[in-house]
PDB file of N, CA and C in Angstrom:
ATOM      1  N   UNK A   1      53.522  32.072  52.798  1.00  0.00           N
ATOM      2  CA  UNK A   1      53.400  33.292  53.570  1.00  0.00           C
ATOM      3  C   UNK A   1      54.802  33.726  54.013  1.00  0.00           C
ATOM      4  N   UNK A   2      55.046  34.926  53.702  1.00  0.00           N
ATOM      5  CA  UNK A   2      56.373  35.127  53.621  1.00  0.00           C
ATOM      6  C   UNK A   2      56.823  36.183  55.186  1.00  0.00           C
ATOM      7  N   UNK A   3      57.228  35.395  56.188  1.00  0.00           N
ATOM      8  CA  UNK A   3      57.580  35.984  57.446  1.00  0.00           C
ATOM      9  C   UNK A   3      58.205  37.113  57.708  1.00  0.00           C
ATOM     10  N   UNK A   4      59.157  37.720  56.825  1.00  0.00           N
ATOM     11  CA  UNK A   4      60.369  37.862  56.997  1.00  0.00           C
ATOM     12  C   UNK A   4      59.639  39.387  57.974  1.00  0.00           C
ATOM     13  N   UNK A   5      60.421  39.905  58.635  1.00  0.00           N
ATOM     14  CA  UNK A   5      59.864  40.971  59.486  1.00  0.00           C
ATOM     15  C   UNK A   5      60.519  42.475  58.617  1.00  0.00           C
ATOM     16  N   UNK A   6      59.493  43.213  58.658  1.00  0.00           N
ATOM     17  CA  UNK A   6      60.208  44.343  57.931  1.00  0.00           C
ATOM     18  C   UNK A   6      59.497  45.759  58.517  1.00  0.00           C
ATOM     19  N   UNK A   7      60.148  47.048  58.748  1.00  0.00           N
ATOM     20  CA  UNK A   7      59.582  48.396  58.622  1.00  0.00           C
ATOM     21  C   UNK A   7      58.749  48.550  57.763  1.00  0.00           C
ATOM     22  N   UNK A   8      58.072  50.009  58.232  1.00  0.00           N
ATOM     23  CA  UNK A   8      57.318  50.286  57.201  1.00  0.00           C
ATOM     24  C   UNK A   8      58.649  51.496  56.091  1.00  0.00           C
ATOM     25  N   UNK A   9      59.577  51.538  57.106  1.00  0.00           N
ATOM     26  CA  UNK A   9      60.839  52.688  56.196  1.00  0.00           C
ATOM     27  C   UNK A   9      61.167  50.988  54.793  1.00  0.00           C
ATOM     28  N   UNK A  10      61.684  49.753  55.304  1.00  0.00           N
ATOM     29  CA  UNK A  10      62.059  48.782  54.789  1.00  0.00           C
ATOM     30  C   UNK A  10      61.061  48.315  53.721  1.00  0.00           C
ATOM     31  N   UNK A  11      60.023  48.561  53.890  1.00  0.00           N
ATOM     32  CA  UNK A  11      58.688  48.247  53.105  1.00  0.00           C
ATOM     33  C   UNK A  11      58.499  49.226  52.009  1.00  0.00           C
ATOM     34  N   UNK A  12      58.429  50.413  51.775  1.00  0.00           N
ATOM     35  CA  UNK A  12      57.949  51.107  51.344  1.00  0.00           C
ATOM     36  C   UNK A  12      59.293  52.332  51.122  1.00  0.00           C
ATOM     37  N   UNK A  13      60.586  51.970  51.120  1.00  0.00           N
ATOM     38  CA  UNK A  13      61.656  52.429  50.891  1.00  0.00           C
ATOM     39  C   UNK A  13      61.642  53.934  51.244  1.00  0.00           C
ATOM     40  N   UNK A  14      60.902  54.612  52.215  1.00  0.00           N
ATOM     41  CA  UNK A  14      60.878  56.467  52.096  1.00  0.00           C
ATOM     42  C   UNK A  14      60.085  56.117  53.703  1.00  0.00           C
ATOM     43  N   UNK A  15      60.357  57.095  54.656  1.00  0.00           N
ATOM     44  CA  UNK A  15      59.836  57.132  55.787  1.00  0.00           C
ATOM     45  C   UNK A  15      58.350  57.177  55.931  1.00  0.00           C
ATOM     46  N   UNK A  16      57.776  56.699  56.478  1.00  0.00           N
ATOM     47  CA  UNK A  16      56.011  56.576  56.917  1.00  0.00           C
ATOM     48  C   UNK A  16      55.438  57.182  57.449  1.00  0.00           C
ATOM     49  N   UNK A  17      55.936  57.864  58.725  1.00  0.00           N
ATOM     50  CA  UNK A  17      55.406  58.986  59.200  1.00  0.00           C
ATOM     51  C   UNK A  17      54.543  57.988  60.374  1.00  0.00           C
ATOM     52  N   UNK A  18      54.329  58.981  60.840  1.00  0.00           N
ATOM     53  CA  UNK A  18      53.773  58.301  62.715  1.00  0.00           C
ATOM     54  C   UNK A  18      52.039  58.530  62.307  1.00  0.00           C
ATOM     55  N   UNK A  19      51.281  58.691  61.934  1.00  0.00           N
ATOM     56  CA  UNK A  19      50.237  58.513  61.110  1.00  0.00           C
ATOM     57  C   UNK A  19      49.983  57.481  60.691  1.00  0.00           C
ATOM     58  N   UNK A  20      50.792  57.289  59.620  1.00  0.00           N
ATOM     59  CA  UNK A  20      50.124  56.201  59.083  1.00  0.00           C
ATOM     60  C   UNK A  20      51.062  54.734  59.912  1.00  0.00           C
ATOM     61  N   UNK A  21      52.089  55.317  60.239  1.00  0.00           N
ATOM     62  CA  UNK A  21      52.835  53.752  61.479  1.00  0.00           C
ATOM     63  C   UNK A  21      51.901  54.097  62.626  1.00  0.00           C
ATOM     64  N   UNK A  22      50.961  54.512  62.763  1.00  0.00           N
ATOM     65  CA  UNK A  22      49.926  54.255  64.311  1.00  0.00           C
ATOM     66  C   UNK A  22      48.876  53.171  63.645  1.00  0.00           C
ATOM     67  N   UNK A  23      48.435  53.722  62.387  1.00  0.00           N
ATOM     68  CA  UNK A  23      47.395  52.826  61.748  1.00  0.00           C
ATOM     69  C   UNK A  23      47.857  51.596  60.955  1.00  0.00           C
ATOM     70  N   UNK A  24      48.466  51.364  60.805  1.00  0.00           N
ATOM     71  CA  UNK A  24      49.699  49.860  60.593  1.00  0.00           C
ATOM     72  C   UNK A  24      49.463  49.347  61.849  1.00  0.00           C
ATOM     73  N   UNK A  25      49.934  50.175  62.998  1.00  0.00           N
ATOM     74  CA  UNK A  25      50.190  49.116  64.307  1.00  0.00           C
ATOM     75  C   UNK A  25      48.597  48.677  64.999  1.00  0.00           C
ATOM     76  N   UNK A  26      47.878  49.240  64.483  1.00  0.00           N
ATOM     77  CA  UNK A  26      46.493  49.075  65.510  1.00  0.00           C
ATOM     78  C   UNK A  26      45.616  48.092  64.886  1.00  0.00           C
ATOM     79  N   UNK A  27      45.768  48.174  63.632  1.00  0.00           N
ATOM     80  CA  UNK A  27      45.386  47.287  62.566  1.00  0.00           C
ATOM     81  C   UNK A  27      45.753  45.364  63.029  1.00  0.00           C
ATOM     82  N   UNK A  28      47.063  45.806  62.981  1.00  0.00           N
ATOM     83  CA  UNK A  28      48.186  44.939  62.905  1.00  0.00           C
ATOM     84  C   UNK A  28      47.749  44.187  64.843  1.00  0.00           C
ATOM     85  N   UNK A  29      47.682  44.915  65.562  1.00  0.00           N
ATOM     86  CA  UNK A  29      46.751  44.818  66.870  1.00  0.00           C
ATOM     87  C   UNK A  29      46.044  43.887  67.397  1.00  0.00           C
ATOM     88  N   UNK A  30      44.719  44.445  66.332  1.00  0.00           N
ATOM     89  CA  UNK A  30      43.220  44.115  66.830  1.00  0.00           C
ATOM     90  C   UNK A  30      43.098  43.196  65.810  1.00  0.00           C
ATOM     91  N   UNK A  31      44.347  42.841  64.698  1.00  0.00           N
ATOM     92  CA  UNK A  31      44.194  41.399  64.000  1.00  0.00           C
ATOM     93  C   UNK A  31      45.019  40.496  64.654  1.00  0.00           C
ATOM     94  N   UNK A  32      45.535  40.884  65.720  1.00  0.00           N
ATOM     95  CA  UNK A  32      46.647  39.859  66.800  1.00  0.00           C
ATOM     96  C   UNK A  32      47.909  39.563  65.731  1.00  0.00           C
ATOM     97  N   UNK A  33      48.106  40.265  65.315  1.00  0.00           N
ATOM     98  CA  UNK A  33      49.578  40.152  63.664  1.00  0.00           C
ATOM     99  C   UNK A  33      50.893  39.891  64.897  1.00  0.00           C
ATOM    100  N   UNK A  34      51.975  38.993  64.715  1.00  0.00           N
ATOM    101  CA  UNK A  34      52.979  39.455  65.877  1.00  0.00           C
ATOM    102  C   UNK A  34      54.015  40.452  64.854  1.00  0.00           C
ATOM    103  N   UNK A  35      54.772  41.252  65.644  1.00  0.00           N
ATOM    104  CA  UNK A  35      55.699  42.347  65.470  1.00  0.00           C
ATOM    105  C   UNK A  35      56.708  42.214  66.476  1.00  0.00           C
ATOM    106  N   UNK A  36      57.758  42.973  65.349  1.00  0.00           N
ATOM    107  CA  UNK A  36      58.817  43.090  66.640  1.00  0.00           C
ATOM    108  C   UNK A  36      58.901  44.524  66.884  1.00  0.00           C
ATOM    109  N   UNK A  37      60.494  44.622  66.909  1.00  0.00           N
ATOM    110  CA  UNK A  37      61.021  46.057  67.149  1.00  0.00           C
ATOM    111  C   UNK A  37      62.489  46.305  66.600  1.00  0.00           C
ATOM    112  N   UNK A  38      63.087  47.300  66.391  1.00  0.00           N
ATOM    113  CA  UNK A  38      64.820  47.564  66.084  1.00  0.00           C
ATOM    114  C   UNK A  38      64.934  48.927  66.417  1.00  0.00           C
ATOM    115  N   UNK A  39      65.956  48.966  66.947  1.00  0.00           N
ATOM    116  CA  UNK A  39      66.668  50.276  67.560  1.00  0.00           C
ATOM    117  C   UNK A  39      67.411  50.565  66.142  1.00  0.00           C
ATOM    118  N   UNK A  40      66.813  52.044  65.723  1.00  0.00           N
ATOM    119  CA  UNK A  40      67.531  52.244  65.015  1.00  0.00           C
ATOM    120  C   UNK A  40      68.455  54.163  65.450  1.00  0.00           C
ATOM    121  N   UNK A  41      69.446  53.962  64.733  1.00  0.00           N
ATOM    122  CA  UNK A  41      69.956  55.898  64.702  1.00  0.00           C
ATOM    123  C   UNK A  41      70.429  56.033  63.612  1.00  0.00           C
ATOM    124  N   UNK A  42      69.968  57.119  63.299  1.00  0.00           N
ATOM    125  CA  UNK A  42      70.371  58.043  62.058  1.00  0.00           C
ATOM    126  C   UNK A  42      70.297  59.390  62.033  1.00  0.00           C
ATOM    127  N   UNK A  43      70.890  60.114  61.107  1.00  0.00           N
ATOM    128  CA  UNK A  43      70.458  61.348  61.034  1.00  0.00           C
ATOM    129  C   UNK A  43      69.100  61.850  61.283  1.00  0.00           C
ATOM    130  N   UNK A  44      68.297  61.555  60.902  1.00  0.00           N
ATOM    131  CA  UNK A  44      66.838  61.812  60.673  1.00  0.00           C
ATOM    132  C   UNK A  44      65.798  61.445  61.841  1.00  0.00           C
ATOM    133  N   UNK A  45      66.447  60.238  62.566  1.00  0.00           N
ATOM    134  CA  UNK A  45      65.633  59.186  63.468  1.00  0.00           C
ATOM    135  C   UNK A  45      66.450  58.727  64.243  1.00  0.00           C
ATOM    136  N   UNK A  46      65.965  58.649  66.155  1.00  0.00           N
ATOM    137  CA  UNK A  46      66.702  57.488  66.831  1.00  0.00           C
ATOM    138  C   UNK A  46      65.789  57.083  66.990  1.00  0.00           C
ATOM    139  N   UNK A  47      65.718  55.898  67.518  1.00  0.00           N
ATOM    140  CA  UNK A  47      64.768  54.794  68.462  1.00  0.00           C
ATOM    141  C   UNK A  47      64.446  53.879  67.900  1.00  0.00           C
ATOM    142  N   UNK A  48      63.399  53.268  68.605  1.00  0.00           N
ATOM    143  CA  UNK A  48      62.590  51.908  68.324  1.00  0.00           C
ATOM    144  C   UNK A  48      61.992  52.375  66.423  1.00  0.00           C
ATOM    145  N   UNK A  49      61.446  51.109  66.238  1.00  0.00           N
ATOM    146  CA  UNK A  49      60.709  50.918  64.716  1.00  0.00           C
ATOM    147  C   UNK A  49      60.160  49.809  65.044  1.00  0.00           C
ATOM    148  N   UNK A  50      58.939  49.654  64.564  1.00  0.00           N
ATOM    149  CA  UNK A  50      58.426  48.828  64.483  1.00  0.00           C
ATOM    150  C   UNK A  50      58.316  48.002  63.276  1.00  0.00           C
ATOM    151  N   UNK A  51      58.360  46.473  63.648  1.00  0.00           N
ATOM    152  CA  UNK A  51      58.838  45.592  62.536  1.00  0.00           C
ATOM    153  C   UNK A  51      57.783  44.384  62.324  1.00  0.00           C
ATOM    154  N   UNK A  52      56.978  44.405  61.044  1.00  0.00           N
ATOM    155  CA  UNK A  52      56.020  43.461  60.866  1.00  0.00           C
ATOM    156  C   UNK A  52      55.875  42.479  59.276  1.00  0.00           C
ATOM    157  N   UNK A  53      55.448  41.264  59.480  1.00  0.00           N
ATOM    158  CA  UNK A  53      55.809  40.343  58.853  1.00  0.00           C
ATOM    159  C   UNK A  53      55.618  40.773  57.222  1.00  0.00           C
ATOM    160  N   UNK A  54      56.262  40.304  56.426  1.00  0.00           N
ATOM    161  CA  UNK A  54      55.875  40.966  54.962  1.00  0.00           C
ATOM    162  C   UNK A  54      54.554  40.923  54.265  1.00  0.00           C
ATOM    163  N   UNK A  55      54.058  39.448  54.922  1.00  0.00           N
ATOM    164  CA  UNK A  55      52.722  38.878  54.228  1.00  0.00           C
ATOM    165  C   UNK A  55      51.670  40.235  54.329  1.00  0.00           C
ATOM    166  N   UNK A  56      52.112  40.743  56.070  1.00  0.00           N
ATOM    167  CA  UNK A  56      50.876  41.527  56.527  1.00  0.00           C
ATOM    168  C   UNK A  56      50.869  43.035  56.019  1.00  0.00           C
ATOM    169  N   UNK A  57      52.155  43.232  55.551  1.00  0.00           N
ATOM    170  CA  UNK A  57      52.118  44.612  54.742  1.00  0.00           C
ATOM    171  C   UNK A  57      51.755  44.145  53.734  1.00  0.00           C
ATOM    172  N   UNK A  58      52.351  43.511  53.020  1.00  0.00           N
ATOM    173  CA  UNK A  58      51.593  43.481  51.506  1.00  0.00           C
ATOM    174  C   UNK A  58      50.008  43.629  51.715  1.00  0.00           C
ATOM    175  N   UNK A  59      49.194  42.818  52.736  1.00  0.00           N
ATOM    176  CA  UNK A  59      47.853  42.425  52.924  1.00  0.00           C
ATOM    177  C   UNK A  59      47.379  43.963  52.735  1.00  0.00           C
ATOM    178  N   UNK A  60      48.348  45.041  53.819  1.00  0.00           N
ATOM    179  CA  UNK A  60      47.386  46.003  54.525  1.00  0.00           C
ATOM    180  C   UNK A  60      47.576  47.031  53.239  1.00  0.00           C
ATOM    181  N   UNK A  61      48.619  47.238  52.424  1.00  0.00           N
ATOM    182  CA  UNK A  61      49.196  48.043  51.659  1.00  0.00           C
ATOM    183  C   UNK A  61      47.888  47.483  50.334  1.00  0.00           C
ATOM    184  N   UNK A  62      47.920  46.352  49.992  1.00  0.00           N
ATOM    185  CA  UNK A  62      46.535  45.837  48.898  1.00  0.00           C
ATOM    186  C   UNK A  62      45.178  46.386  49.432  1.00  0.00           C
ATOM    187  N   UNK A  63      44.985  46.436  50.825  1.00  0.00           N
ATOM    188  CA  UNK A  63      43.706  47.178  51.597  1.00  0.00           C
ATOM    189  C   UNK A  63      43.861  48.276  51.113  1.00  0.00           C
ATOM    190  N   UNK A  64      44.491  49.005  51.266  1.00  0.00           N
ATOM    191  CA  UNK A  64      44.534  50.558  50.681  1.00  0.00           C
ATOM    192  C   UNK A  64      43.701  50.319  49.413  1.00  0.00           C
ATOM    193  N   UNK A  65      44.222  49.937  48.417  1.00  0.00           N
ATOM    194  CA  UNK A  65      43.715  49.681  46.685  1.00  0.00           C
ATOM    195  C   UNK A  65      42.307  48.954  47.337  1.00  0.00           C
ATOM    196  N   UNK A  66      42.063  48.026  47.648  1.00  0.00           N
ATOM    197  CA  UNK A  66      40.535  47.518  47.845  1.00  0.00           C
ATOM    198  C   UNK A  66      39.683  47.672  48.914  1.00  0.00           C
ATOM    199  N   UNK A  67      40.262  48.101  49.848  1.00  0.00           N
ATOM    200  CA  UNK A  67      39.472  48.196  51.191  1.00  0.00           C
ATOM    201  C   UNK A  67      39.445  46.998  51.691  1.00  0.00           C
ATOM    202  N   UNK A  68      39.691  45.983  52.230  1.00  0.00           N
ATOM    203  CA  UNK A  68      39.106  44.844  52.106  1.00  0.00           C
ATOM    204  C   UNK A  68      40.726  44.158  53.309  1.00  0.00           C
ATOM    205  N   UNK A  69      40.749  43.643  54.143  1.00  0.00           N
ATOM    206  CA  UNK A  69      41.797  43.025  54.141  1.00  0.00           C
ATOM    207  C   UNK A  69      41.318  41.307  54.303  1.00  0.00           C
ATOM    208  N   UNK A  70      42.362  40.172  53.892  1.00  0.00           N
ATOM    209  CA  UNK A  70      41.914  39.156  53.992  1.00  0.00           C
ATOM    210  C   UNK A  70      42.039  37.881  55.102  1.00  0.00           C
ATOM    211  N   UNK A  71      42.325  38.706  56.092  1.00  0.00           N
ATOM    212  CA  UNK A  71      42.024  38.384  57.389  1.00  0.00           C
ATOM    213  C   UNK A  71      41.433  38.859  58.518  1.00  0.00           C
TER     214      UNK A  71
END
Protein backbone atom coordinates (compact mmCIF):
# COMPACT_ATOMS: atom_id res chain seq x y z
CA UNK A 1 0.00 0.00 0.00
CA UNK A 2 1.65 2.82 -1.24
CA UNK A 3 1.47 5.97 1.38
CA UNK A 4 3.05 8.47 -0.28
CA UNK A 5 0.62 11.63 0.18
CA UNK A 6 -0.38 13.36 -2.97
CA UNK A 7 -2.99 16.20 -4.52
CA UNK A 8 -5.53 15.63 -6.51
CA UNK A 9 -3.46 18.59 -8.99
CA UNK A 10 -0.26 15.79 -8.18
CA UNK A 11 -2.53 12.84 -8.97
CA UNK A 12 -4.16 13.56 -11.91
CA UNK A 13 -1.53 16.14 -13.36
CA UNK A 14 -4.38 19.16 -14.46
CA UNK A 15 -6.35 20.95 -11.63
CA UNK A 16 -9.59 19.18 -10.01
CA UNK A 17 -11.73 21.70 -9.34
CA UNK A 18 -13.53 22.17 -5.87
CA UNK A 19 -16.32 19.70 -6.98
CA UNK A 20 -14.89 17.01 -7.42
CA UNK A 21 -11.90 17.91 -4.36
CA UNK A 22 -15.21 18.21 -1.98
CA UNK A 23 -16.16 14.62 -3.11
CA UNK A 24 -12.53 13.16 -2.70
CA UNK A 25 -12.53 14.77 0.76
CA UNK A 26 -15.92 13.46 2.15
CA UNK A 27 -15.40 10.17 0.76
CA UNK A 28 -11.96 10.14 2.04
CA UNK A 29 -13.95 11.33 5.56
CA UNK A 30 -16.62 9.02 6.25
CA UNK A 31 -13.90 6.20 5.25
CA UNK A 32 -11.66 7.80 8.18
CA UNK A 33 -8.64 7.92 5.12
CA UNK A 34 -5.87 10.30 7.01
CA UNK A 35 -4.84 13.49 4.85
CA UNK A 36 -2.78 16.19 5.12
CA UNK A 37 -2.42 19.64 3.73
CA UNK A 38 0.32 22.09 1.66
CA UNK A 39 0.30 25.66 1.25
CA UNK A 40 0.63 26.18 -2.02
CA UNK A 41 1.02 29.80 -4.49
CA UNK A 42 0.90 30.16 -7.90
CA UNK A 43 -0.39 31.98 -10.55
CA UNK A 44 -3.63 30.26 -10.75
CA UNK A 45 -3.99 29.24 -6.87
CA UNK A 46 -2.96 30.31 -3.25
CA UNK A 47 -3.67 28.28 -0.25
CA UNK A 48 -4.12 25.09 1.41
CA UNK A 49 -4.50 21.62 -0.89
CA UNK A 50 -5.40 18.88 0.26
CA UNK A 51 -3.10 15.86 0.34
CA UNK A 52 -4.14 12.09 0.36
CA UNK A 53 -2.41 8.80 0.38
CA UNK A 54 -1.84 7.29 -3.21
CA UNK A 55 -3.38 3.86 -2.40
CA UNK A 56 -6.70 5.92 -1.72
CA UNK A 57 -6.74 7.79 -5.00
CA UNK A 58 -5.98 5.10 -7.04
CA UNK A 59 -8.96 3.17 -4.92
CA UNK A 60 -11.40 6.22 -5.47
CA UNK A 61 -10.23 7.11 -9.14
CA UNK A 62 -10.88 2.82 -10.00
CA UNK A 63 -14.49 3.67 -8.19
CA UNK A 64 -15.21 5.97 -10.86
CA UNK A 65 -14.66 2.92 -13.65
CA UNK A 66 -16.58 0.38 -11.21
CA UNK A 67 -18.51 2.00 -8.67
CA UNK A 68 -17.41 -0.05 -6.06
CA UNK A 69 -14.67 1.10 -3.64
CA UNK A 70 -12.69 -1.60 -1.69
CA UNK A 71 -12.94 -0.36 1.56
Amino acid sequence: MDNTLMSLYDYLGKAAGMKLGKEVHIVAMNNKVPYGTRQVSNPKYEGLVMLYPKWFLDSYFKKENNDELPF
